[in-house]
N, C-alpha and C. Protein backbone atom coordinates (compact mmCIF):
# COMPACT_ATOMS: atom_id res chain seq x y z
N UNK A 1 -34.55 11.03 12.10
CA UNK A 1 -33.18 10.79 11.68
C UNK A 1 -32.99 9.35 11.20
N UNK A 2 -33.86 8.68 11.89
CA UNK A 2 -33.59 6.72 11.76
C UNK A 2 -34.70 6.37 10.91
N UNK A 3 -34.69 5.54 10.11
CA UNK A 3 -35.82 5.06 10.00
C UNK A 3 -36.23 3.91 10.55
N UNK A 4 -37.69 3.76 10.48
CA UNK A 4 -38.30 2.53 11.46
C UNK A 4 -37.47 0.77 10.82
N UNK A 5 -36.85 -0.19 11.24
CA UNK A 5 -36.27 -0.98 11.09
C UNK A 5 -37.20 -2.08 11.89
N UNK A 6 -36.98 -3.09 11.09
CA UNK A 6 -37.45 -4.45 12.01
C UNK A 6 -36.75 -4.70 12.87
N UNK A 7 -36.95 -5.36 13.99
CA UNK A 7 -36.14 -6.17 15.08
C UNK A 7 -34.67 -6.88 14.61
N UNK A 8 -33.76 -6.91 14.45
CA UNK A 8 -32.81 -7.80 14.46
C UNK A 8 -32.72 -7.62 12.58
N UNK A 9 -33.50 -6.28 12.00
CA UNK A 9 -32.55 -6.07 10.93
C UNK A 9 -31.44 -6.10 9.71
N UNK A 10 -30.74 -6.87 9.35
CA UNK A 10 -29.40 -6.57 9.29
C UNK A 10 -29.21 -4.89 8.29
N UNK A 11 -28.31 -4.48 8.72
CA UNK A 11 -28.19 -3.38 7.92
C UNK A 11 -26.66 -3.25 7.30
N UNK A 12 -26.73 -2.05 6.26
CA UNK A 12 -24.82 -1.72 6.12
C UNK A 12 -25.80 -0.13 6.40
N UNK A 13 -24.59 0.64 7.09
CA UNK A 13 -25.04 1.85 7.51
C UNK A 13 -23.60 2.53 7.26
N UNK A 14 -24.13 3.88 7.12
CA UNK A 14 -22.65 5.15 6.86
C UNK A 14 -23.02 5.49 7.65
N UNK A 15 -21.98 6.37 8.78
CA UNK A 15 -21.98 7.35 9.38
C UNK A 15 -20.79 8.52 9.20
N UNK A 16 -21.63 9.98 9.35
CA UNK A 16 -20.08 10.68 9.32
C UNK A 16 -20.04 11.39 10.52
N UNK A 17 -18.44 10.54 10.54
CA UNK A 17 -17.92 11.41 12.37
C UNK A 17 -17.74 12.49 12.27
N UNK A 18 -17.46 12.94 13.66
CA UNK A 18 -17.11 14.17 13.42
C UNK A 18 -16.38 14.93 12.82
N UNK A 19 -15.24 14.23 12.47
CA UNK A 19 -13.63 14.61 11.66
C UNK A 19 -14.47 14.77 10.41
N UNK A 20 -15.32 14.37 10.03
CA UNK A 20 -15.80 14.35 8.84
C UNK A 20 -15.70 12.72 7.77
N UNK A 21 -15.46 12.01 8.63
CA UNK A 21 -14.92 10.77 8.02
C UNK A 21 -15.91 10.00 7.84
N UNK A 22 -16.11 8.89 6.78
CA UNK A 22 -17.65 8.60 6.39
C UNK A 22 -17.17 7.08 6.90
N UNK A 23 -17.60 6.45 8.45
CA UNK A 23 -17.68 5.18 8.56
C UNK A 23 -18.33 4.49 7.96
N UNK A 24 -17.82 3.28 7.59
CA UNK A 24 -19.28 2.23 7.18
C UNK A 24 -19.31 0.83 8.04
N UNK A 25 -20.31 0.56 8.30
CA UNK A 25 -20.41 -0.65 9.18
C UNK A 25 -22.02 -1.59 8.84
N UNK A 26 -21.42 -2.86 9.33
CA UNK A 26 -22.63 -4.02 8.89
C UNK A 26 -22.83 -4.88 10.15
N UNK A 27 -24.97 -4.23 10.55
CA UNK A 27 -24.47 -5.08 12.13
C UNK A 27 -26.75 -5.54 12.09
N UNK A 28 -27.05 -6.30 13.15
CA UNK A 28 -28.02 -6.03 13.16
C UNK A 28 -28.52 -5.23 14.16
N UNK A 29 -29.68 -5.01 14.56
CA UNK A 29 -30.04 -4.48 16.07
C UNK A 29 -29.54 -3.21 15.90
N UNK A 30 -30.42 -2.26 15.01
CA UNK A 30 -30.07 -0.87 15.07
C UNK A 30 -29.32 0.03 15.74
N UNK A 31 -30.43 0.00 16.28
CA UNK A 31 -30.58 0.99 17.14
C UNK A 31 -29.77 1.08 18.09
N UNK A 32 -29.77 -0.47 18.51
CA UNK A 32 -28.67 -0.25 20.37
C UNK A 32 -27.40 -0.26 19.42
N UNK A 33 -27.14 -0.59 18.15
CA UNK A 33 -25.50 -0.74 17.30
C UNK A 33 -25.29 0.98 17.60
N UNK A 34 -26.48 1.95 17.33
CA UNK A 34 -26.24 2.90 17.14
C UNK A 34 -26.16 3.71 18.39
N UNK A 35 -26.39 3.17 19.43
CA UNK A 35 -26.34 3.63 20.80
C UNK A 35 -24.94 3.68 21.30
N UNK A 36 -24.26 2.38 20.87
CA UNK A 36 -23.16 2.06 21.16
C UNK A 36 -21.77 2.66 20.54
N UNK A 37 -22.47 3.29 19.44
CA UNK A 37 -21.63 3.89 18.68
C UNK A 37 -21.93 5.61 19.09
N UNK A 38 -22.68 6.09 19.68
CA UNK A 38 -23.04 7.45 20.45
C UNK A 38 -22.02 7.17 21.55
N UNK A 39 -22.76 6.01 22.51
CA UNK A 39 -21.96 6.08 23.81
C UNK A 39 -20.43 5.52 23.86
N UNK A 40 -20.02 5.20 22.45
CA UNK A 40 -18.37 4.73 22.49
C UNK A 40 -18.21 3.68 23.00
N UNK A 41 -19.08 2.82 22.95
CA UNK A 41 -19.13 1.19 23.40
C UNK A 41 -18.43 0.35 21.86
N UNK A 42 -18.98 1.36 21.01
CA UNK A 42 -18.89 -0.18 19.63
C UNK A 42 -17.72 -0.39 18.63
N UNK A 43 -16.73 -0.01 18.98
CA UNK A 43 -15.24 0.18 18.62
C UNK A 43 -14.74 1.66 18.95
N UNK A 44 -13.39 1.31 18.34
CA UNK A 44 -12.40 2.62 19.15
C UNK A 44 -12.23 3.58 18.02
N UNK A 45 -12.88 3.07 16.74
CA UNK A 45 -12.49 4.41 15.94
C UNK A 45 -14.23 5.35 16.12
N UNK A 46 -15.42 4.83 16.37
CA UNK A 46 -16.10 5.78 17.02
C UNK A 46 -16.36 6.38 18.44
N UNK A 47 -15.22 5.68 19.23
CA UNK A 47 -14.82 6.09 20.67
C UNK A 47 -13.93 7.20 20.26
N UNK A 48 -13.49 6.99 19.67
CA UNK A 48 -12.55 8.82 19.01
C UNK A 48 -12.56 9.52 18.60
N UNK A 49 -13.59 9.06 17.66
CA UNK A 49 -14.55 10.02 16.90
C UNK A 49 -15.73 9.61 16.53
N UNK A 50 -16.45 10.23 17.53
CA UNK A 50 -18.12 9.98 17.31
C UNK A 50 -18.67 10.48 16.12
N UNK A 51 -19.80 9.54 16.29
CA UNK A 51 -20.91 10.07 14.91
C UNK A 51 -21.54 10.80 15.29
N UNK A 52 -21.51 11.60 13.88
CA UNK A 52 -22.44 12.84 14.02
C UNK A 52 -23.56 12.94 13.28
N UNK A 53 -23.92 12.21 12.38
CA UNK A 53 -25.07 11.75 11.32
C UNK A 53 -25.29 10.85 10.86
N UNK A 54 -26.31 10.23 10.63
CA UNK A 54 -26.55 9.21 10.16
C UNK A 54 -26.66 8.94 8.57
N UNK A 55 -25.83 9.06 7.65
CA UNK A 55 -26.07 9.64 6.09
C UNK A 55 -26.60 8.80 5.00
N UNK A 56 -26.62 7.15 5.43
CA UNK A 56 -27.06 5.81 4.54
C UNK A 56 -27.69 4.64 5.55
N UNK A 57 -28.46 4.12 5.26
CA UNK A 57 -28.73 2.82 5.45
C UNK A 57 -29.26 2.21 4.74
N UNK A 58 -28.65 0.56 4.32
CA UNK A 58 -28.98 -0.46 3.50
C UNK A 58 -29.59 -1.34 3.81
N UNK A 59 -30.72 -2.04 3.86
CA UNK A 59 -30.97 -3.35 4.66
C UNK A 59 -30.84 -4.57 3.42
N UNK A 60 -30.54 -5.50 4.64
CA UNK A 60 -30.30 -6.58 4.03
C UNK A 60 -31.29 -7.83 4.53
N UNK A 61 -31.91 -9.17 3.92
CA UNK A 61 -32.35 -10.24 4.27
C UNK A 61 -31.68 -10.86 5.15
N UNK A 62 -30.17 -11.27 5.25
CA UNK A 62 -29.13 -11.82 5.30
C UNK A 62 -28.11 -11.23 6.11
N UNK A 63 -27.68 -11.20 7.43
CA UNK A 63 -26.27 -10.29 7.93
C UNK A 63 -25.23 -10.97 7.09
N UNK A 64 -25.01 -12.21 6.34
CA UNK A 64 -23.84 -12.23 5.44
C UNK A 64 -23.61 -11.64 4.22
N UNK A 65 -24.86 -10.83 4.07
CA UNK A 65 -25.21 -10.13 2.60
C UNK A 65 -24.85 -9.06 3.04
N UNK A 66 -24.97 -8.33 4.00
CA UNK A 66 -24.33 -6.99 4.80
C UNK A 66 -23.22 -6.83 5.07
N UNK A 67 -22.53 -8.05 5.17
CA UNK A 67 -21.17 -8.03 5.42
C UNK A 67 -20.56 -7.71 4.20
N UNK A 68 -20.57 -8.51 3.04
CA UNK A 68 -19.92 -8.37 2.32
C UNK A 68 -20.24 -7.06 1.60
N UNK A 69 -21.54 -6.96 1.76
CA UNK A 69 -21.55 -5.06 1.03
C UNK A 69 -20.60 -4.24 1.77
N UNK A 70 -20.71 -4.14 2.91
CA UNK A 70 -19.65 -3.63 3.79
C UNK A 70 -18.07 -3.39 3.58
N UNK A 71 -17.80 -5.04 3.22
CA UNK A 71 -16.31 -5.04 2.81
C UNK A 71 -16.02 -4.29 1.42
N UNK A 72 -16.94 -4.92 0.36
CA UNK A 72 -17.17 -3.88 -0.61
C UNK A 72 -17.05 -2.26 -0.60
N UNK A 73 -17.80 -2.21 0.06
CA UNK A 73 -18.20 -0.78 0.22
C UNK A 73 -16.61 0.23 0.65
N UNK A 74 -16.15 -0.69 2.05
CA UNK A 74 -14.86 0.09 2.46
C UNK A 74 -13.92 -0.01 1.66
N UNK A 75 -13.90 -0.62 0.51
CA UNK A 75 -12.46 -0.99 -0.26
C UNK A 75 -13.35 0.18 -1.51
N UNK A 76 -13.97 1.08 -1.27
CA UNK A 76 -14.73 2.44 -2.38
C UNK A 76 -14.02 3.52 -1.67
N UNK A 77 -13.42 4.49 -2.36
CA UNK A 77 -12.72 5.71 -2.71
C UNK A 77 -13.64 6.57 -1.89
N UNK A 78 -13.36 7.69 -1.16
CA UNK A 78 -14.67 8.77 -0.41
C UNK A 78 -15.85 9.71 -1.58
N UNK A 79 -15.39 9.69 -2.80
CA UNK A 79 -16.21 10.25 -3.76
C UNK A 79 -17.03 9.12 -4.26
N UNK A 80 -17.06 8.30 -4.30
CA UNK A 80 -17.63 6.94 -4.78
C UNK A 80 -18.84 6.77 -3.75
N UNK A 81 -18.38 6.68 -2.44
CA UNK A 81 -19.48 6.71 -1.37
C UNK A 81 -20.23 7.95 -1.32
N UNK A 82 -19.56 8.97 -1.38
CA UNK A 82 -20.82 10.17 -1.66
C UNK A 82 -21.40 10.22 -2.65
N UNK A 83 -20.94 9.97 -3.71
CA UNK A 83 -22.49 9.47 -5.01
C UNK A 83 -23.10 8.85 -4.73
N UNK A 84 -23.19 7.91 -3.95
CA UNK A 84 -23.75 6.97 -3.49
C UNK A 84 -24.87 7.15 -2.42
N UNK A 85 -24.08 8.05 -1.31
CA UNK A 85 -25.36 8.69 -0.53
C UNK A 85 -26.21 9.44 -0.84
N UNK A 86 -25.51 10.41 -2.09
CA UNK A 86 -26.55 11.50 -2.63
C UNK A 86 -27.35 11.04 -3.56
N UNK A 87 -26.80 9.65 -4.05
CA UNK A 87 -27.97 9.17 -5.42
C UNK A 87 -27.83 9.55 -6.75
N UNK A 88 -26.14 9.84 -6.52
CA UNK A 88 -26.14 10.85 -7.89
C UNK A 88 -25.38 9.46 -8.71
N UNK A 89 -26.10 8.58 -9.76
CA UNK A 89 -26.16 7.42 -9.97
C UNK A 89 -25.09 7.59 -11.43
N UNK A 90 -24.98 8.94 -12.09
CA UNK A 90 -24.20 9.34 -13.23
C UNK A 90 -22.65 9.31 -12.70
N UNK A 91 -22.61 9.93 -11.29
CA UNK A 91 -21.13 9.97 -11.03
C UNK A 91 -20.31 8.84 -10.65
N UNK A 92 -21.10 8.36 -10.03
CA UNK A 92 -21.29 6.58 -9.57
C UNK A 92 -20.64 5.81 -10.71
N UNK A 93 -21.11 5.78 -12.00
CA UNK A 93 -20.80 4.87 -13.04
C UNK A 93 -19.98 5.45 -13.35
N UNK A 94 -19.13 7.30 -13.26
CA UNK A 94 -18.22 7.35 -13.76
C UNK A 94 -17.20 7.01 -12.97
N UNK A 95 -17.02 7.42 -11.39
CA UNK A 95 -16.22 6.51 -10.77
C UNK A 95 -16.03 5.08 -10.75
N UNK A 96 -17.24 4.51 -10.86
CA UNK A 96 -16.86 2.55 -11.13
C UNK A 96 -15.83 2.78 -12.39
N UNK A 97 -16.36 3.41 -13.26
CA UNK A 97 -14.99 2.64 -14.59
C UNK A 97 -13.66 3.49 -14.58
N UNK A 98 -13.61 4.50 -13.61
CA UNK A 98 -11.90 5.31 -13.27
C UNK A 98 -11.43 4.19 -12.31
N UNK A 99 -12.03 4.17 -11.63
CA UNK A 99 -11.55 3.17 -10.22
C UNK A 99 -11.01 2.14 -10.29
N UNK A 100 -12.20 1.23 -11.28
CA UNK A 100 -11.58 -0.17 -11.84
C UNK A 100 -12.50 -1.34 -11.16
C-alpha cells in the first residue's frame, strides 16, 4: 500500500477518508504521520473521519517544498486532484485553464 520512503522523508500525501473526501497533507516521518492519522492522533478532521486509502504520494528534498505544494494543492477543485492521482495529464491541463 506504502511505498518504501527514507527516514524523515518529506512528503505531500492524499488520502481518501471514508466520507470519500480526498485529504491532502505535508509532513515528514511517514509512516508514524500515517499511524497517527489511522489511530486519530494527527488532527480532528481524520479523528472523524479516518483514512481509508492511501491514493498519492509526493516526495520532496525540502519539507518547505511540501508545504507549499500542499497549500497549492488544497486551494485545487476535487476533479483537478483526481486527474492528478489518476495521471490523466489531458484533463489536468484542461482544468488548469477553466480554473484559472
Amino acid at each position: 500500500m506504502v511505498p518504501s520512503l527514507a527516514r524523515g522523508q518529506s512528503v505531500v500525501c492524499f488520502l481518501r477518508l471514508t466520507s470519500g473526501v480526498i485529504y491532502v497533507g505535508s509532513f515528514t516521518g511517514f509512516e508514524q504521520r500515517l499511524d497517527d492519522h489511522l489511530t486519530g492522533q494527527a488532527c480532528r478532521t481524520t479523528q472523524l473521519d479516518p483514512p481509508a486509502a492511501v491514493l498519492r504520494i509526493e516526495t520532496y528534498a525540502a519539507f518547505s517544498d511540501a508545504r507549499r505544494r500542499e497549500l497549492q494543492l488544497k486551494r485545487w477543485i476535487r476533479a483537478k486532484k483526481l486527474a492528478l492521482i489518476r495521471g490523466d495529464h489531458d484533463r489536468l491541463k484542461q482544468l488548469s485553464r477553466s480554473c484559472g
